[in-house]
Protein backbone atom coordinates (compact mmCIF):
# COMPACT_ATOMS: atom_id res chain seq x y z
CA UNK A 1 0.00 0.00 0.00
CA UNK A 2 0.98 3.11 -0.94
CA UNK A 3 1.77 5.68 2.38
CA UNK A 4 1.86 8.42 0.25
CA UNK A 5 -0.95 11.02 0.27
CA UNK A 6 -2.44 11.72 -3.30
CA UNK A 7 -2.31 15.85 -4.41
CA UNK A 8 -5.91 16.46 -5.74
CA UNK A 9 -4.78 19.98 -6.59
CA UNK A 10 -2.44 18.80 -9.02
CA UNK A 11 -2.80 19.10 -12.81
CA UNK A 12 -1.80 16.68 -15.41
CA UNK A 13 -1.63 17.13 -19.71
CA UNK A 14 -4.02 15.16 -21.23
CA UNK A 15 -2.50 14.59 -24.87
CA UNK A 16 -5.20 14.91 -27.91
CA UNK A 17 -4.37 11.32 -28.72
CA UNK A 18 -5.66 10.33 -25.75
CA UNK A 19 -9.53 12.19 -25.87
CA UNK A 20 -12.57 10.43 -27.30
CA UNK A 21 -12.98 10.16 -30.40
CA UNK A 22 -16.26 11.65 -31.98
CA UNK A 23 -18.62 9.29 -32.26
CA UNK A 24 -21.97 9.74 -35.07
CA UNK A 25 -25.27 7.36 -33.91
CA UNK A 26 -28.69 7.63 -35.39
CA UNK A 27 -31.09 9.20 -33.05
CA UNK A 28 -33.80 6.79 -32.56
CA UNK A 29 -31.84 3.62 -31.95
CA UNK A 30 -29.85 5.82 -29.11
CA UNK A 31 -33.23 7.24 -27.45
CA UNK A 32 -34.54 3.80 -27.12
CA UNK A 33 -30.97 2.65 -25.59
CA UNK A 34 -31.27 5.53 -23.14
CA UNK A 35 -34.42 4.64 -21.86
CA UNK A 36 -33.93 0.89 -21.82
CA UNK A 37 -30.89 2.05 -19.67
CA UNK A 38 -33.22 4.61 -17.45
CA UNK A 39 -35.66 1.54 -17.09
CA UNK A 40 -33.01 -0.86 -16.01
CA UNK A 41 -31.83 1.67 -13.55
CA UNK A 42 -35.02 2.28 -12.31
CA UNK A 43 -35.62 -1.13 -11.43
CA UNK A 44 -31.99 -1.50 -9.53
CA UNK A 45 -32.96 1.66 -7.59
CA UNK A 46 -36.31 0.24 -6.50
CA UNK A 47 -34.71 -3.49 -5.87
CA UNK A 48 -31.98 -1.58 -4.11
CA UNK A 49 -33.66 1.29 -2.35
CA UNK A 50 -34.38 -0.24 1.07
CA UNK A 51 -30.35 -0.43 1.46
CA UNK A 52 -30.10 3.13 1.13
CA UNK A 53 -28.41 5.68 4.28
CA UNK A 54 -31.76 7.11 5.56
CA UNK A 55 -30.97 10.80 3.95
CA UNK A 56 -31.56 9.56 0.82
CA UNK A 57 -35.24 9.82 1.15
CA UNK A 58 -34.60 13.27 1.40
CA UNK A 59 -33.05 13.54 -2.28
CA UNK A 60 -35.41 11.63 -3.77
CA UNK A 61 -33.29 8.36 -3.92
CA UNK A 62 -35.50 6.13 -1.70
CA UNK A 63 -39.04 4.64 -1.95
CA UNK A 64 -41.16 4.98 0.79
């Protein structure tokens, strides 16, 4: 294990080579990936939701 302590104010160059490349997707088949993603989410939030810290009611993350 490392005993050094990480600097989070430090700054590091990103090359271009290393950003995402651009990628082009027809609308329709993305929209219905998004909301098969929001639905699956959805359903892990509500199978999940009763393990939650008991603040998250208050930000809308827990079922009562």
């Amino acid at each position: 294990m490392n005993s050094e302590k990480l600097d989070v104010a430090r700054e590091v160059m990103i090359a271009r080579h290393h950003w995402d490349v651009p990628v082009r997707v027809k609308l329709r088949p993305y929209v219905l990936f998004v909301r098969h993603m929001e639905g699956e989410l959805k359903q892990l939030v509500a199978q999940w939701a009763h393990t939650a810290a008991p603040n998250a009611a208050r930000l809308g993350l827990r079922r009562k």
